[in-house]
PDB file of N, CA and C in Angstrom:
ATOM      1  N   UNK A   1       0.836  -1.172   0.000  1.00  0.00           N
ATOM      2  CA  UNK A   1       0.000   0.000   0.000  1.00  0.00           C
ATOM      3  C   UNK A   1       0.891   1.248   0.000  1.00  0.00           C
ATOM      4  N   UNK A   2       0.592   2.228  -0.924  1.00  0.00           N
ATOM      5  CA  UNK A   2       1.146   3.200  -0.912  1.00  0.00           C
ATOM      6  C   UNK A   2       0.482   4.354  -0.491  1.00  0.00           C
ATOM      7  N   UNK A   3       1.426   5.221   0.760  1.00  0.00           N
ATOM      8  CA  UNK A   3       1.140   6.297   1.496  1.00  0.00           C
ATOM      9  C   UNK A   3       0.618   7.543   0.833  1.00  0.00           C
ATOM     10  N   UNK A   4      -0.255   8.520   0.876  1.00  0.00           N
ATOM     11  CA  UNK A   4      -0.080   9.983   0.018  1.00  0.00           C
ATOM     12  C   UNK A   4       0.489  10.602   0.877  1.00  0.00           C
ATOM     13  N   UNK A   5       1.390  11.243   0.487  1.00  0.00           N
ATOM     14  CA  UNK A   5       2.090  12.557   1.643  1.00  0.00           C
ATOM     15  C   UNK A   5       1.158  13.432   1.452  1.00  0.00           C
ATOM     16  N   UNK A   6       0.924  14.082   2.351  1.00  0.00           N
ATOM     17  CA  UNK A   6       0.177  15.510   2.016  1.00  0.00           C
ATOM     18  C   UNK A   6       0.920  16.446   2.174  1.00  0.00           C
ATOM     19  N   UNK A   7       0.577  17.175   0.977  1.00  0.00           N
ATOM     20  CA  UNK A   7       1.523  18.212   0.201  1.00  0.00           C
ATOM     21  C   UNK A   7       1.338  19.189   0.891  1.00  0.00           C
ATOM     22  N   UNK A   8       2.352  19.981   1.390  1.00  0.00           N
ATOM     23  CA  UNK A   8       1.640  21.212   1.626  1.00  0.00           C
ATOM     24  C   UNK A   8       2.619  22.367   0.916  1.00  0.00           C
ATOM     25  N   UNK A   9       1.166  23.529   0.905  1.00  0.00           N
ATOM     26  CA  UNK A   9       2.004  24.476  -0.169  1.00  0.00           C
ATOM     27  C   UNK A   9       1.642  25.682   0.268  1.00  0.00           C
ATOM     28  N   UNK A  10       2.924  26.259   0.103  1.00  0.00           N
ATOM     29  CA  UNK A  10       3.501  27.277   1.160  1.00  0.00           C
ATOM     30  C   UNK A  10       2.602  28.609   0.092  1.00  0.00           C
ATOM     31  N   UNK A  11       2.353  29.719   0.762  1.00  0.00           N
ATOM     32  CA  UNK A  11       1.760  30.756  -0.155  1.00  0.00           C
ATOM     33  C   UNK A  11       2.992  31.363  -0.442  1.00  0.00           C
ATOM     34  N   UNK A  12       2.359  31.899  -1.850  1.00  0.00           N
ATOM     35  CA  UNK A  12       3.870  32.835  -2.121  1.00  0.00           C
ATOM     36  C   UNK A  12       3.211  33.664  -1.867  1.00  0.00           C
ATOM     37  N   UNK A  13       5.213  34.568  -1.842  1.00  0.00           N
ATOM     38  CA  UNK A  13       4.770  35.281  -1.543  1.00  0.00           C
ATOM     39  C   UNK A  13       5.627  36.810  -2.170  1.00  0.00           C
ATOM     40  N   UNK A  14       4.823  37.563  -2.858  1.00  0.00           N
ATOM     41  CA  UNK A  14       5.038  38.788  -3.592  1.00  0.00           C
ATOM     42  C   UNK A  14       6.327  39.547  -3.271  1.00  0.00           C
ATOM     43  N   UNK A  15       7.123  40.201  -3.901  1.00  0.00           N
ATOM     44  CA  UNK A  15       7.987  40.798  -3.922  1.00  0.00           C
ATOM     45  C   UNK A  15       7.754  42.110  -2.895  1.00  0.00           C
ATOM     46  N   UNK A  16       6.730  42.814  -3.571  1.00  0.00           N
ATOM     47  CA  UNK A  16       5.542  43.999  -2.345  1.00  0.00           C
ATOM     48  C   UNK A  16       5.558  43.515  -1.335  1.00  0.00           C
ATOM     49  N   UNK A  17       4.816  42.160  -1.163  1.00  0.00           N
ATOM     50  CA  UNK A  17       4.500  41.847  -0.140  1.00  0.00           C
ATOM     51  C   UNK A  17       5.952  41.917   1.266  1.00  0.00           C
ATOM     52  N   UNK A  18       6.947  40.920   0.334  1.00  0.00           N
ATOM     53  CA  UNK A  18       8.434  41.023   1.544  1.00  0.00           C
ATOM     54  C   UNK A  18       8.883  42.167   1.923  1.00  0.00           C
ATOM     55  N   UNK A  19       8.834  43.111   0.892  1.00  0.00           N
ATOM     56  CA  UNK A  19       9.015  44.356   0.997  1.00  0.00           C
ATOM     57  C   UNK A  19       8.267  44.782   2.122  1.00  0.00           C
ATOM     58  N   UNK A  20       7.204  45.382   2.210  1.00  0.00           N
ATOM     59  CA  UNK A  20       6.315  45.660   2.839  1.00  0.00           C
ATOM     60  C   UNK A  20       6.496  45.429   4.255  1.00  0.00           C
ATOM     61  N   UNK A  21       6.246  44.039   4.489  1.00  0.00           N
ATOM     62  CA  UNK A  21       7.302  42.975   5.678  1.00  0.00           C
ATOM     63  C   UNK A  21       8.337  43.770   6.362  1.00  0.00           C
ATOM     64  N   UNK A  22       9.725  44.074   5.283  1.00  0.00           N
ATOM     65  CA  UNK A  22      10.292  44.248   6.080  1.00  0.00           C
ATOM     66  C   UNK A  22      10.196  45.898   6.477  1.00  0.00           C
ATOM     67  N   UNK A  23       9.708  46.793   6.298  1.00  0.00           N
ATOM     68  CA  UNK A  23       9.575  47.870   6.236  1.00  0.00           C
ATOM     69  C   UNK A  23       8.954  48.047   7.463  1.00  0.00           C
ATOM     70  N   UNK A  24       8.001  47.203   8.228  1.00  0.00           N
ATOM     71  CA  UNK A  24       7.313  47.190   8.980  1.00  0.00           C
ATOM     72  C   UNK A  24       7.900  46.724   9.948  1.00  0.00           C
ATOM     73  N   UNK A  25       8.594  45.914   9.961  1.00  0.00           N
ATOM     74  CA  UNK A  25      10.032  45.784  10.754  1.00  0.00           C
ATOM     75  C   UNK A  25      10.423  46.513  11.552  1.00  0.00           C
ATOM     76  N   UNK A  26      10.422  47.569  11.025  1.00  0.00           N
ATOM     77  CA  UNK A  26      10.826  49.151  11.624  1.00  0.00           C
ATOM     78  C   UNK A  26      12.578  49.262  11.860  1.00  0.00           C
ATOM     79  N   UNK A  27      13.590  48.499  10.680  1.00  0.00           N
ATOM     80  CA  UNK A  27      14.830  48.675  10.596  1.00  0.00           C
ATOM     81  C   UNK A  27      15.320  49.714  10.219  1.00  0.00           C
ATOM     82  N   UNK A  28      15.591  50.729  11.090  1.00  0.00           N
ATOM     83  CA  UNK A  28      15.964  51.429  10.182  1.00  0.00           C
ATOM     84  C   UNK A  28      16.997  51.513   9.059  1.00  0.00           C
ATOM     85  N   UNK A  29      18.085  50.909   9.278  1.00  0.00           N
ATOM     86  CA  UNK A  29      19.547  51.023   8.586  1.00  0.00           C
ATOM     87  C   UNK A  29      18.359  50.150   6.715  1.00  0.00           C
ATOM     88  N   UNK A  30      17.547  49.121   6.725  1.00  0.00           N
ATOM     89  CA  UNK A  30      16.825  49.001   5.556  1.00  0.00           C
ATOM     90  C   UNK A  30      15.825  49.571   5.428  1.00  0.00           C
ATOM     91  N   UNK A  31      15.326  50.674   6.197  1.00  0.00           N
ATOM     92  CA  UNK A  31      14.503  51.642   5.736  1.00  0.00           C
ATOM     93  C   UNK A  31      15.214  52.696   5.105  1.00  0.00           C
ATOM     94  N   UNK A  32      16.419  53.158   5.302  1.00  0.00           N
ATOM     95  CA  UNK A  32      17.261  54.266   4.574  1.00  0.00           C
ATOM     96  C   UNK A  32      17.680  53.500   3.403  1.00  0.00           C
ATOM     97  N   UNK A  33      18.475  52.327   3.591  1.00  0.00           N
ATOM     98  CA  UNK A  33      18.755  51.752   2.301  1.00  0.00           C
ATOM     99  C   UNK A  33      17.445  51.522   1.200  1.00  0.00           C
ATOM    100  N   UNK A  34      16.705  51.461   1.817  1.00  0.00           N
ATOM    101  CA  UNK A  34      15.489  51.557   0.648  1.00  0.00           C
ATOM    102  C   UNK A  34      15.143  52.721  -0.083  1.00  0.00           C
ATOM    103  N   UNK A  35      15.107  53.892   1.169  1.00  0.00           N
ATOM    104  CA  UNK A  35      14.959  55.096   0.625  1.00  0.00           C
ATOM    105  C   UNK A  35      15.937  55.908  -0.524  1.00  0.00           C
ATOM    106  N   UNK A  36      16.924  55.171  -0.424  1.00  0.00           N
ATOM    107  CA  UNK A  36      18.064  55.892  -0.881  1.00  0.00           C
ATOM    108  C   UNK A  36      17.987  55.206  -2.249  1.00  0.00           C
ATOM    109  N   UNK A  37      17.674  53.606  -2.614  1.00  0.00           N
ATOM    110  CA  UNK A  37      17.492  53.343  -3.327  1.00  0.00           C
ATOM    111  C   UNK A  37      16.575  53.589  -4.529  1.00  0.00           C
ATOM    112  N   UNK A  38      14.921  53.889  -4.167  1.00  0.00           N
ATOM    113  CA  UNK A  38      14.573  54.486  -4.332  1.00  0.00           C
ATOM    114  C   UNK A  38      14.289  55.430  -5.040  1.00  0.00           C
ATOM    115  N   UNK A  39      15.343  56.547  -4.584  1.00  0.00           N
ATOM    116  CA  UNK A  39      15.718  57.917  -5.222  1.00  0.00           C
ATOM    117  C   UNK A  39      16.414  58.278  -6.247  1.00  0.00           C
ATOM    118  N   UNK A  40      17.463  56.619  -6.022  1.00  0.00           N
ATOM    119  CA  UNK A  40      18.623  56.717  -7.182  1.00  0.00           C
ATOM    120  C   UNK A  40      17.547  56.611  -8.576  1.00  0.00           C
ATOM    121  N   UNK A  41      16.781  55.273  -8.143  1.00  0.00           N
ATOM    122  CA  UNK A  41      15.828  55.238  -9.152  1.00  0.00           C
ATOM    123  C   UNK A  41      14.959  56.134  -9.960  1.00  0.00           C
ATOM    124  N   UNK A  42      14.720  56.602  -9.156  1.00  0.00           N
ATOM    125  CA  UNK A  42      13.912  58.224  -9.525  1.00  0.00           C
ATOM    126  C   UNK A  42      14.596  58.867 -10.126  1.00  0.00           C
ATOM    127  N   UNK A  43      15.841  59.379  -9.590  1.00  0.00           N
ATOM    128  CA  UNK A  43      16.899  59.970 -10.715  1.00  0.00           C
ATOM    129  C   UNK A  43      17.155  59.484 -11.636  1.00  0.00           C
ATOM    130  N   UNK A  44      17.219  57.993 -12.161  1.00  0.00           N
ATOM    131  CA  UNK A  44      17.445  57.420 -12.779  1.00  0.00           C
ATOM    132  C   UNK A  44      16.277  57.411 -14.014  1.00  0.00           C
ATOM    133  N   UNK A  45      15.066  57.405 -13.953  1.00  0.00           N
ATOM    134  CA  UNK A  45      14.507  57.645 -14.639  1.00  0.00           C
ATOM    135  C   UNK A  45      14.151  59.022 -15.275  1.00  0.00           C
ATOM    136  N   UNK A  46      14.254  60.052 -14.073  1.00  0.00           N
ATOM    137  CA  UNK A  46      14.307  61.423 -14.294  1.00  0.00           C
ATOM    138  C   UNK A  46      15.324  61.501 -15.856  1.00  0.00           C
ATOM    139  N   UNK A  47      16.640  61.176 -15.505  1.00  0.00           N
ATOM    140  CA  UNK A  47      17.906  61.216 -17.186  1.00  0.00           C
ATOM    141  C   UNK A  47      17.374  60.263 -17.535  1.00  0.00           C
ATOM    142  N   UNK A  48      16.367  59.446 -17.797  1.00  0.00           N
ATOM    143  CA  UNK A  48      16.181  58.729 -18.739  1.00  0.00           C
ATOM    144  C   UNK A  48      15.276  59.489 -19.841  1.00  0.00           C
ATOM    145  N   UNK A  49      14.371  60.312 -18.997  1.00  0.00           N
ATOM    146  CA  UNK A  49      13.049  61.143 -19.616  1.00  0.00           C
ATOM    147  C   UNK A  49      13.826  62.043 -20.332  1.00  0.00           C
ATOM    148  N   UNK A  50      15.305  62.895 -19.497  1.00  0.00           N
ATOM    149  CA  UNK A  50      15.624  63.895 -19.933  1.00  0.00           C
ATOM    150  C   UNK A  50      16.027  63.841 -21.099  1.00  0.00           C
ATOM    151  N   UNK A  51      16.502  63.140 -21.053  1.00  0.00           N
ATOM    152  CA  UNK A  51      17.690  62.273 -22.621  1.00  0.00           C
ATOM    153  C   UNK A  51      16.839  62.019 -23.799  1.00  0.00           C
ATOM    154  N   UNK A  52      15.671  61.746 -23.366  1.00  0.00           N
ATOM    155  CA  UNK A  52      14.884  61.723 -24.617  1.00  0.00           C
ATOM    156  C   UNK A  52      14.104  62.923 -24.756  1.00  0.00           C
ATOM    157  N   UNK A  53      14.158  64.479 -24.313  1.00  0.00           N
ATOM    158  CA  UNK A  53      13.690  65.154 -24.531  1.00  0.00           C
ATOM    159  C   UNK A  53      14.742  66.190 -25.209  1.00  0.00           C
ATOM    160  N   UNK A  54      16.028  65.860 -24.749  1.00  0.00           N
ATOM    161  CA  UNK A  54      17.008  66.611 -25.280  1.00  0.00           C
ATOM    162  C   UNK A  54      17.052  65.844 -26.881  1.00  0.00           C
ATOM    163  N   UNK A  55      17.452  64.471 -26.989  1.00  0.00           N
ATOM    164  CA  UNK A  55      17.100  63.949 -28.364  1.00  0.00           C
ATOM    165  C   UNK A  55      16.297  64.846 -28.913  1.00  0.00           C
ATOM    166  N   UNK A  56      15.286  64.699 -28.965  1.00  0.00           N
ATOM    167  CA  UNK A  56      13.588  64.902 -30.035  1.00  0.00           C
ATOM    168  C   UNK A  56      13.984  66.640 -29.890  1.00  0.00           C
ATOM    169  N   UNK A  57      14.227  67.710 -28.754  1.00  0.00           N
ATOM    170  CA  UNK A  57      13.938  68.733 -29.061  1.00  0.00           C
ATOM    171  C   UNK A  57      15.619  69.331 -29.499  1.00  0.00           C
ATOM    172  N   UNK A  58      16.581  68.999 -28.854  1.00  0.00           N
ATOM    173  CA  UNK A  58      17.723  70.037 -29.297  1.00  0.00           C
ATOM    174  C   UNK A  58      18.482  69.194 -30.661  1.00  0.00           C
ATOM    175  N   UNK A  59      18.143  67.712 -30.922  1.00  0.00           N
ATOM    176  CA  UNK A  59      19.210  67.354 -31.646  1.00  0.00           C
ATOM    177  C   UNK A  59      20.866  66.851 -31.195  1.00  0.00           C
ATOM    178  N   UNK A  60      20.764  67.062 -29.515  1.00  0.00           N
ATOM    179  CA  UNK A  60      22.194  66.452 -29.294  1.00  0.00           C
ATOM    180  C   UNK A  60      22.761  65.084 -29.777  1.00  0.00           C
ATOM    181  N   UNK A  61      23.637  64.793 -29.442  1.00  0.00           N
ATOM    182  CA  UNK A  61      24.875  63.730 -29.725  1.00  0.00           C
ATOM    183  C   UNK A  61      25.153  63.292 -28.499  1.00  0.00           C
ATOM    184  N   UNK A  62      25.140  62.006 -28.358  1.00  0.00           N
ATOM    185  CA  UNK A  62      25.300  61.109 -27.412  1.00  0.00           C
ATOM    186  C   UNK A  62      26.474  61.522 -26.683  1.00  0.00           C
ATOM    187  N   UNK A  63      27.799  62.461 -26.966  1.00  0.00           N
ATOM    188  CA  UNK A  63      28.503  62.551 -25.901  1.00  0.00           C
ATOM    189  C   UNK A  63      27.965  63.845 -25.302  1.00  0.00           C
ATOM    190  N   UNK A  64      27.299  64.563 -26.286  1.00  0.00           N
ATOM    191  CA  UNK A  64      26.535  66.011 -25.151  1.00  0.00           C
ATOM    192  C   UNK A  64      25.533  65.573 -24.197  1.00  0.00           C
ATOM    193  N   UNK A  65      24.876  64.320 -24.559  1.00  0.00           N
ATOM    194  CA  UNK A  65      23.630  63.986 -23.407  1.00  0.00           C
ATOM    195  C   UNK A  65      24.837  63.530 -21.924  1.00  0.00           C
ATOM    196  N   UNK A  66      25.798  62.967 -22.631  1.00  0.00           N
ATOM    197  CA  UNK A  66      26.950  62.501 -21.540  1.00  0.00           C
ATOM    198  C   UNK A  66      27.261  63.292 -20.568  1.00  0.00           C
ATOM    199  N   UNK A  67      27.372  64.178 -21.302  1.00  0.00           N
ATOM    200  CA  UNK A  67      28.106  65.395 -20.252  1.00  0.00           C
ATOM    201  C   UNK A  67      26.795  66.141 -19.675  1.00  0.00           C
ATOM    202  N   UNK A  68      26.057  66.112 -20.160  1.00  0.00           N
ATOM    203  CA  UNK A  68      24.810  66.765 -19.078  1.00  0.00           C
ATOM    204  C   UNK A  68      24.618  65.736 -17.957  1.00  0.00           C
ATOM    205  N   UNK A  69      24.585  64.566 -18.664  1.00  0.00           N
ATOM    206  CA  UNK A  69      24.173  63.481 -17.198  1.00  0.00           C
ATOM    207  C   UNK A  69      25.131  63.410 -16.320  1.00  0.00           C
ATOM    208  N   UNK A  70      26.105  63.879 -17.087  1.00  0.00           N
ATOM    209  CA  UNK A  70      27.477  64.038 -15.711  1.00  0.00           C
ATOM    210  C   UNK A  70      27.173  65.203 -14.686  1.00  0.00           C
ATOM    211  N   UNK A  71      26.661  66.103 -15.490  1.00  0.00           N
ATOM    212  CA  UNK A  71      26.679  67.483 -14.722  1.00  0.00           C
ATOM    213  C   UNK A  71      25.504  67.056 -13.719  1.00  0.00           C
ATOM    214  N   UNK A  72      24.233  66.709 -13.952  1.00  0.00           N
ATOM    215  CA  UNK A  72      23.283  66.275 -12.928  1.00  0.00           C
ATOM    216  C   UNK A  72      23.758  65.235 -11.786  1.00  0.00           C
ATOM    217  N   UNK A  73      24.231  63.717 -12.245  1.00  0.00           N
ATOM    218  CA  UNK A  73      24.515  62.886 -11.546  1.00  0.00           C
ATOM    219  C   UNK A  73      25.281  63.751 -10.246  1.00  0.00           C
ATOM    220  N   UNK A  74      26.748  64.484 -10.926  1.00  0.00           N
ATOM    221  CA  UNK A  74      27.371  65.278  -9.703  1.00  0.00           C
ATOM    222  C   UNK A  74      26.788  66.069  -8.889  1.00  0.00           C
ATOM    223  N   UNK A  75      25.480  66.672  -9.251  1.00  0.00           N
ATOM    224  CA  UNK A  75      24.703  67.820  -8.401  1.00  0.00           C
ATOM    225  C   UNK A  75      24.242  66.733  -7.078  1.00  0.00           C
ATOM    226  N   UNK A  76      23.789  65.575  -7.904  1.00  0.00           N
ATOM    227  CA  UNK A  76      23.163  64.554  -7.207  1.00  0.00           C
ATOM    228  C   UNK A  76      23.485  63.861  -5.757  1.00  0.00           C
ATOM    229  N   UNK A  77      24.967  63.804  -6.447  1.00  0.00           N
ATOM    230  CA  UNK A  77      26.452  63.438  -5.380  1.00  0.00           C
ATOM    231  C   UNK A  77      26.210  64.328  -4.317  1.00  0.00           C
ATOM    232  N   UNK A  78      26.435  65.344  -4.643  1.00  0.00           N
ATOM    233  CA  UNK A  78      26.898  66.704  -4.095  1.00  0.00           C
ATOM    234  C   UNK A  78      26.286  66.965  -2.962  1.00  0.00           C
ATOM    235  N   UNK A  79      24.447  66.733  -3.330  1.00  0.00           N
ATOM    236  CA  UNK A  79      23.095  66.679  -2.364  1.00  0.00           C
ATOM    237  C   UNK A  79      23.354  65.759  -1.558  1.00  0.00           C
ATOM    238  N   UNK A  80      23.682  64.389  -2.024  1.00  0.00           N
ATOM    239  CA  UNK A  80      23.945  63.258  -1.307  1.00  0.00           C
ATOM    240  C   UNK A  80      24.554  63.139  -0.141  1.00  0.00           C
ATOM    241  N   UNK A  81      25.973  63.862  -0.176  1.00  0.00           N
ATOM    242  CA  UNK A  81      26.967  64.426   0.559  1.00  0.00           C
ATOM    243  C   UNK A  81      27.005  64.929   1.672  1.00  0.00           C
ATOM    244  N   UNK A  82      25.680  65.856   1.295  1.00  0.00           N
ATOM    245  CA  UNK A  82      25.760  66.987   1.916  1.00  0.00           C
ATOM    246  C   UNK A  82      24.476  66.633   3.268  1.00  0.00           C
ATOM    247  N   UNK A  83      23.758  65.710   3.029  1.00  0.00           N
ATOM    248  CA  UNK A  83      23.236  65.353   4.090  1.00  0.00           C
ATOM    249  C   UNK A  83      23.530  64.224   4.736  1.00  0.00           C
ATOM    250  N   UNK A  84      24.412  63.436   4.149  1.00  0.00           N
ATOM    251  CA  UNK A  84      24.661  62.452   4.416  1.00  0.00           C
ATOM    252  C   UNK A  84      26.395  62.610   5.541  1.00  0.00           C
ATOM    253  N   UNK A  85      26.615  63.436   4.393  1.00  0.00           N
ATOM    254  CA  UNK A  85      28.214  63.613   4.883  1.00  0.00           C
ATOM    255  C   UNK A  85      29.047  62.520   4.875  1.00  0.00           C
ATOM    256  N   UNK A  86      28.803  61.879   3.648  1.00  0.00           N
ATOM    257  CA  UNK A  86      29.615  60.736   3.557  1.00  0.00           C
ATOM    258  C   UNK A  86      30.252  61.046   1.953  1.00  0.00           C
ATOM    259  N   UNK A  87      31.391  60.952   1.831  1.00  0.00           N
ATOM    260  CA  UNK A  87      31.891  61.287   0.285  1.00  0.00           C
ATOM    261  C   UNK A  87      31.530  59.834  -0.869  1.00  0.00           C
ATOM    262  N   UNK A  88      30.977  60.149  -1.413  1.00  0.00           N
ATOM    263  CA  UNK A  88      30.500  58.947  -2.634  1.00  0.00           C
ATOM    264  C   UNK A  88      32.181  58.396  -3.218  1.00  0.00           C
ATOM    265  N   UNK A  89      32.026  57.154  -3.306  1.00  0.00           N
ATOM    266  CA  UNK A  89      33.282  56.328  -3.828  1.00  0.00           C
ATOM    267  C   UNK A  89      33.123  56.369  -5.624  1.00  0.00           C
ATOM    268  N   UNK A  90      31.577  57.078  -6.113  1.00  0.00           N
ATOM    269  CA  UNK A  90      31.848  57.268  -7.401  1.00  0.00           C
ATOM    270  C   UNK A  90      32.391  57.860  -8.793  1.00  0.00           C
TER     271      UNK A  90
END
């Protein structure tokens, strides 16, 4: 005679959801790392939008979008820095 195991099955569980989890946690040192993350992202999409608005309206060249994203990224640093007071290794 053969046994059935009973299966059991774990809920998944959402990416949001762990997130969420740990946030509630109330860690802070991964509540800043989140936040910070975050932001990069935001910036990150911010020169993504920009880059295609400089394309379509001025006509630049991929090393002029360069050097603008340099000039922002560093402002970025700079902000970073400055509340953080930690010098970026970038």
């Amino acid at each position: 005679m053969v046994s059935k195991r009973s299966v059991s099955r774990k809920k998944v569980i959402t990416f949001s959801e762990k997130l969420e989890a740990k946030k509630k946690e109330g860690n802070s040192e991964f509540i800043q790392a989140f936040n910070e993350n975050k932001k990069a992202l935001e910036l990150h999409i911010q020169l993504q939008e920009q880059m295609k608005t400089w394309r379509e309206q001025a006509g630049l060249t991929s090393a002029e979008i360069a050097a603008k994203i340099g000039v922002i990224r560093q402002q970025y640093l700079n902000l970073k820095e400055m509340r953080t007071g930690q010098v970026s290794k970038e």
